[in-house]
Protein backbone atom coordinates (compact mmCIF):
# COMPACT_ATOMS: atom_id res chain seq x y z
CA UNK A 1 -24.90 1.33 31.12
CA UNK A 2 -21.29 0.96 32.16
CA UNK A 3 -20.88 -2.71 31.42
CA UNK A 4 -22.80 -1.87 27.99
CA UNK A 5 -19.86 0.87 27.07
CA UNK A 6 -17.20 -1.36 28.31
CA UNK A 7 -18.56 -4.07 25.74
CA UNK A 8 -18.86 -1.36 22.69
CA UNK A 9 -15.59 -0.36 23.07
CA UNK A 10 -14.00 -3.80 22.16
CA UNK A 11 -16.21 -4.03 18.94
CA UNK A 12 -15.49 -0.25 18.14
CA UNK A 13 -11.51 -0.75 18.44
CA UNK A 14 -11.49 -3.67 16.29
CA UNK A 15 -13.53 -2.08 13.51
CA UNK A 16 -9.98 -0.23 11.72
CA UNK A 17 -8.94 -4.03 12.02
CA UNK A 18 -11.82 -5.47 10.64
CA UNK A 19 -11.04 -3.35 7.73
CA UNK A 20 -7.14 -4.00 7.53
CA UNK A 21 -8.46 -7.80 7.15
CA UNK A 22 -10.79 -6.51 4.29
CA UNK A 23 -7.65 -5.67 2.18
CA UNK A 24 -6.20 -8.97 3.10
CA UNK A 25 -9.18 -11.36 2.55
CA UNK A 26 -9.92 -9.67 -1.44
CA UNK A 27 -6.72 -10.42 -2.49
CA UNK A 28 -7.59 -13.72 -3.65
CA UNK A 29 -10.48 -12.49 -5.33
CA UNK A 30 -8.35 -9.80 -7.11
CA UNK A 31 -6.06 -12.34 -8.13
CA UNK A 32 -8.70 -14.48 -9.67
CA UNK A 33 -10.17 -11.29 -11.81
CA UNK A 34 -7.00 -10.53 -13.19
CA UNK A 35 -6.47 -14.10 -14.66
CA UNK A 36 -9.02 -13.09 -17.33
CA UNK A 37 -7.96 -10.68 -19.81
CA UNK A 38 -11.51 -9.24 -20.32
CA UNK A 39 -13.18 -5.73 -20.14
CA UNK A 40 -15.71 -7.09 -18.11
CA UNK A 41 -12.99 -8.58 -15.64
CA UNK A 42 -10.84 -5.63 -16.05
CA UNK A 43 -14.16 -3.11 -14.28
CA UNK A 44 -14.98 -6.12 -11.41
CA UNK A 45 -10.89 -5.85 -11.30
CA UNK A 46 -11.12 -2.12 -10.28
CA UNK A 47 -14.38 -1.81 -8.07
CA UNK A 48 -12.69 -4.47 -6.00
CA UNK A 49 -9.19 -2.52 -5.83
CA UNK A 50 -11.50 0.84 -5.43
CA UNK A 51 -13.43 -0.82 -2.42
CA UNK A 52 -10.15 -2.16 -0.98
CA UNK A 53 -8.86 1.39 -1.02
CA UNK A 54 -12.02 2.77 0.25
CA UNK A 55 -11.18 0.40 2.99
CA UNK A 56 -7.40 1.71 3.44
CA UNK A 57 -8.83 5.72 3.98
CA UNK A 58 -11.86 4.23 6.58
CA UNK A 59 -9.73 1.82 8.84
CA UNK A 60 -6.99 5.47 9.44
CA UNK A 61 -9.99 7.65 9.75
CA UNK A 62 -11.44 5.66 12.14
CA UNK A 63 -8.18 5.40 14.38
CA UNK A 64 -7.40 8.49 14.10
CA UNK A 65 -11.00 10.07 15.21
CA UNK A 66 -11.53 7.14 18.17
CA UNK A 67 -8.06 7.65 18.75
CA UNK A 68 -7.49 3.74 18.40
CA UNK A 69 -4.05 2.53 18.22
CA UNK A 70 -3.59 -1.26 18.44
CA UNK A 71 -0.28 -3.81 18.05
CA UNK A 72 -2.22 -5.38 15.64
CA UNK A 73 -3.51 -2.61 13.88
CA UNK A 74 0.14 -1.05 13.69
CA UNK A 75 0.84 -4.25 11.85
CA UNK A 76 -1.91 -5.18 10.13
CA UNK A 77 -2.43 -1.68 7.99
CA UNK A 78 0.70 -1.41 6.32
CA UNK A 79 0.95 -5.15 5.91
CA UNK A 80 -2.04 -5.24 4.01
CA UNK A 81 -1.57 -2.22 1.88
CA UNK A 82 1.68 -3.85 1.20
CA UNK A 83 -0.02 -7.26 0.14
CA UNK A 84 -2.64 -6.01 -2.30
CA UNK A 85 0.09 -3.54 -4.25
CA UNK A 86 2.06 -6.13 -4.65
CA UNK A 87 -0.43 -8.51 -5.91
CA UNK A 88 -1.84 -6.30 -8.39
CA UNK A 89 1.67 -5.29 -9.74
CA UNK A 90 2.81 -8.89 -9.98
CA UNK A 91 -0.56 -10.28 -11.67
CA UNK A 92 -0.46 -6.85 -14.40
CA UNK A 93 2.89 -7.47 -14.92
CA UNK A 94 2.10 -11.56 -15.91
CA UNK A 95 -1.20 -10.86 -17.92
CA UNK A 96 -1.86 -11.98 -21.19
CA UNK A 97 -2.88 -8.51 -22.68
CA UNK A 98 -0.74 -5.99 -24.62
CA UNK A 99 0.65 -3.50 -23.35
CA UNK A 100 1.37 -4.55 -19.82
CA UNK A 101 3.41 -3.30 -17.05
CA UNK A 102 6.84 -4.12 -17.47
CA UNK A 103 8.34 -6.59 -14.73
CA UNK A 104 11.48 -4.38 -13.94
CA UNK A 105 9.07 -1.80 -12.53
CA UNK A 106 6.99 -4.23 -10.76
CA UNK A 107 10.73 -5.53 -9.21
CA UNK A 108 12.00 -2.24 -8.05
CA UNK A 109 8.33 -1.06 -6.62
CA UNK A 110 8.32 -3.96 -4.35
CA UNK A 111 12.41 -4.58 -3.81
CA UNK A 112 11.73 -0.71 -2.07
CA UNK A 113 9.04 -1.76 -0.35
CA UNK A 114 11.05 -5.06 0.84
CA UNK A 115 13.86 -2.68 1.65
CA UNK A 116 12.41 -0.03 3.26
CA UNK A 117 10.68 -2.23 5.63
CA UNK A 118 13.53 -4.02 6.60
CA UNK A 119 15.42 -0.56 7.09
CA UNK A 120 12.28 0.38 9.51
CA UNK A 121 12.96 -2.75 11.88
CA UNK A 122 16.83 -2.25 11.72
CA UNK A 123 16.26 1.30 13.04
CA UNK A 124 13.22 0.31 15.51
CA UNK A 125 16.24 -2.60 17.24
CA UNK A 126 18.40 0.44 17.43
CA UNK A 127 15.97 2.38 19.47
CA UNK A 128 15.16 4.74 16.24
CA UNK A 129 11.85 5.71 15.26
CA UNK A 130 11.50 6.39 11.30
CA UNK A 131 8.49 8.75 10.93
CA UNK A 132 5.99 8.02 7.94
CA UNK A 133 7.53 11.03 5.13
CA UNK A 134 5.21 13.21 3.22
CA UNK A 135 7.61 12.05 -0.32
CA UNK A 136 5.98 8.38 0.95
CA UNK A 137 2.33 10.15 1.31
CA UNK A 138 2.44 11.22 -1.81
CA UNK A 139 3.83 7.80 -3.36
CA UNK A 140 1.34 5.96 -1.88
CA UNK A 141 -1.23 8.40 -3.89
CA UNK A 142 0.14 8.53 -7.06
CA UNK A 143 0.55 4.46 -6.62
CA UNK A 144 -3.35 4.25 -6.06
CA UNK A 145 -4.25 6.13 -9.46
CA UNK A 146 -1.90 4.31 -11.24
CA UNK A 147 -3.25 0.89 -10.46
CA UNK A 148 -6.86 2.05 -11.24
CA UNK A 149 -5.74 3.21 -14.46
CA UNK A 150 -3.61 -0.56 -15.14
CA UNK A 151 -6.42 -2.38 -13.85
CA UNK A 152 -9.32 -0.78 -15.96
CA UNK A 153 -6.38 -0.99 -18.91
CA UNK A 154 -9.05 -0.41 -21.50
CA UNK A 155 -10.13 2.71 -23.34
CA UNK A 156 -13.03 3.98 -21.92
CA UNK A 157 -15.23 7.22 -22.34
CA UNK A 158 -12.35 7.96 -25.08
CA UNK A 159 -9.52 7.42 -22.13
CA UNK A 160 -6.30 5.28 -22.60
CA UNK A 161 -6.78 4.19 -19.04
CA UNK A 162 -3.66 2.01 -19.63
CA UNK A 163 -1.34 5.32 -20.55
CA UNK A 164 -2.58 7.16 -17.69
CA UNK A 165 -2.37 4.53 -14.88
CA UNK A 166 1.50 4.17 -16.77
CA UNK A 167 2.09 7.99 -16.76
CA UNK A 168 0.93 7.84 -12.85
CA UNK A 169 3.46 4.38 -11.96
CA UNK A 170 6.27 6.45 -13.39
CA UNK A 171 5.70 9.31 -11.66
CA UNK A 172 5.17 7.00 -8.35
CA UNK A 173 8.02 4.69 -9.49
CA UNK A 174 10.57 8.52 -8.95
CA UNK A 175 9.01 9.28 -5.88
CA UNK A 176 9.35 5.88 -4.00
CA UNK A 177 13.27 5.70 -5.10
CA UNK A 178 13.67 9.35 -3.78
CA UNK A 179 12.06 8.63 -0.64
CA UNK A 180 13.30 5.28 -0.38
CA UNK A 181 17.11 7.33 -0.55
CA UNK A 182 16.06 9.62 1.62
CA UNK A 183 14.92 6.86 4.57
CA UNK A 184 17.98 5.18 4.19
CA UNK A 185 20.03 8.79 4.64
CA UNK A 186 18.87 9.27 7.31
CA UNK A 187 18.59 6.14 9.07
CA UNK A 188 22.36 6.39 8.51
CA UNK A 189 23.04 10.16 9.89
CA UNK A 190 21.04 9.33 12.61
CA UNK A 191 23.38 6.27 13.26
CA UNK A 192 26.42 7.86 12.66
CA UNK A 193 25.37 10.58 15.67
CA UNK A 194 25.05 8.25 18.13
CA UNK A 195 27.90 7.47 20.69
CA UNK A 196 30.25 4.74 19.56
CA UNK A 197 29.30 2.33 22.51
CA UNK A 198 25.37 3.00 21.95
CA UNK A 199 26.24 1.55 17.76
């Protein structure tokens, strides 16, 4: 019985991971659906996203109630997130189909991303610990019904899907400059407190 829990737990810890790797391993086939302009495309475009966020809220509900924390799962969560955004934004921003997001937006979405990240491991060398924000929570949320709404694109059930996933990317666009400021403020305050010789 002991040897038989001591085996579980292995398979148990590495199912948030398994999941992380979901996000990864679809991005090819999201890719793929959104080099064809079609309605038909455009639904397979967003079940996929859907599942892969589905994914996202199972892998951090998992961890949290097993209380799993792993190196690799530290990594591999926001890494993945990370990957899939950004390949979604890129690929609406390219598409052949009117209107589509415009490429400045899809620049400064991921440029904040880029920096923040960077800011993160600056801050972790100098022994400081950036916290995840609630202003990045609610980024991240806003982010998520805005690409549904891209993806779809087409009118459906009497719905500009395209408008509102727009209306939703602006509103996420504000929030991740605010708290992409407000990291970098107080990375910075928190630098500028400690001793001279510690800088």
């Amino acid at each position: 019985m002991v040897a038989s829990r001591t085996a579980a737990r292995p398979r148990v810890a590495n199912l948030p991971n398994i999941l992380s790797c979901f996000r990864i391993v679809v991005i090819p086939l999201l890719v793929v659906l959104l080099t064809n302009t079609g309605p038909t495309a455009a639904i397979l475009a967003t079940l996929t996203f859907f599942l892969a966020c589905l994914s996202d809220f199972f892998d951090g509900y998992l961890a949290r109630r097993w209380g799993i924390s792993t190196t690799l799962g530290t990594l591999l969560d926001p890494l993945a997130d990370k990957l899939i955004v950004a390949a979604a934004l890129i690929m609406l921003a390219g598409m052949e189909r009117t209107p589509n997001v415009p490429s400045w937006m899809v620049v400064v979405i991921i440029g904040r991303e880029i920096a923040v990240t960077g800011l993160r491991a600056v801050a972790l060398g100098q022994g400081m610990v950036l916290a995840a924000e609630e202003l990045g929570k609610y980024k991240t949320v806003f982010q998520m019904f805005a690409l549904h709404g891209l993806l779809l694109h087409y009118p459906f059930l009497g719905i500009d899907f395209h408008l509102a996933g727009m209306y939703f990317l602006w509103i996420s666009l504000v929030i991740a400059l605010w708290s992409g400021i407000d990291y970098h403020v107080k990375v910075i305050r928190q630098f500028m407190r400690r001793p001279a010789a510690a800088r």
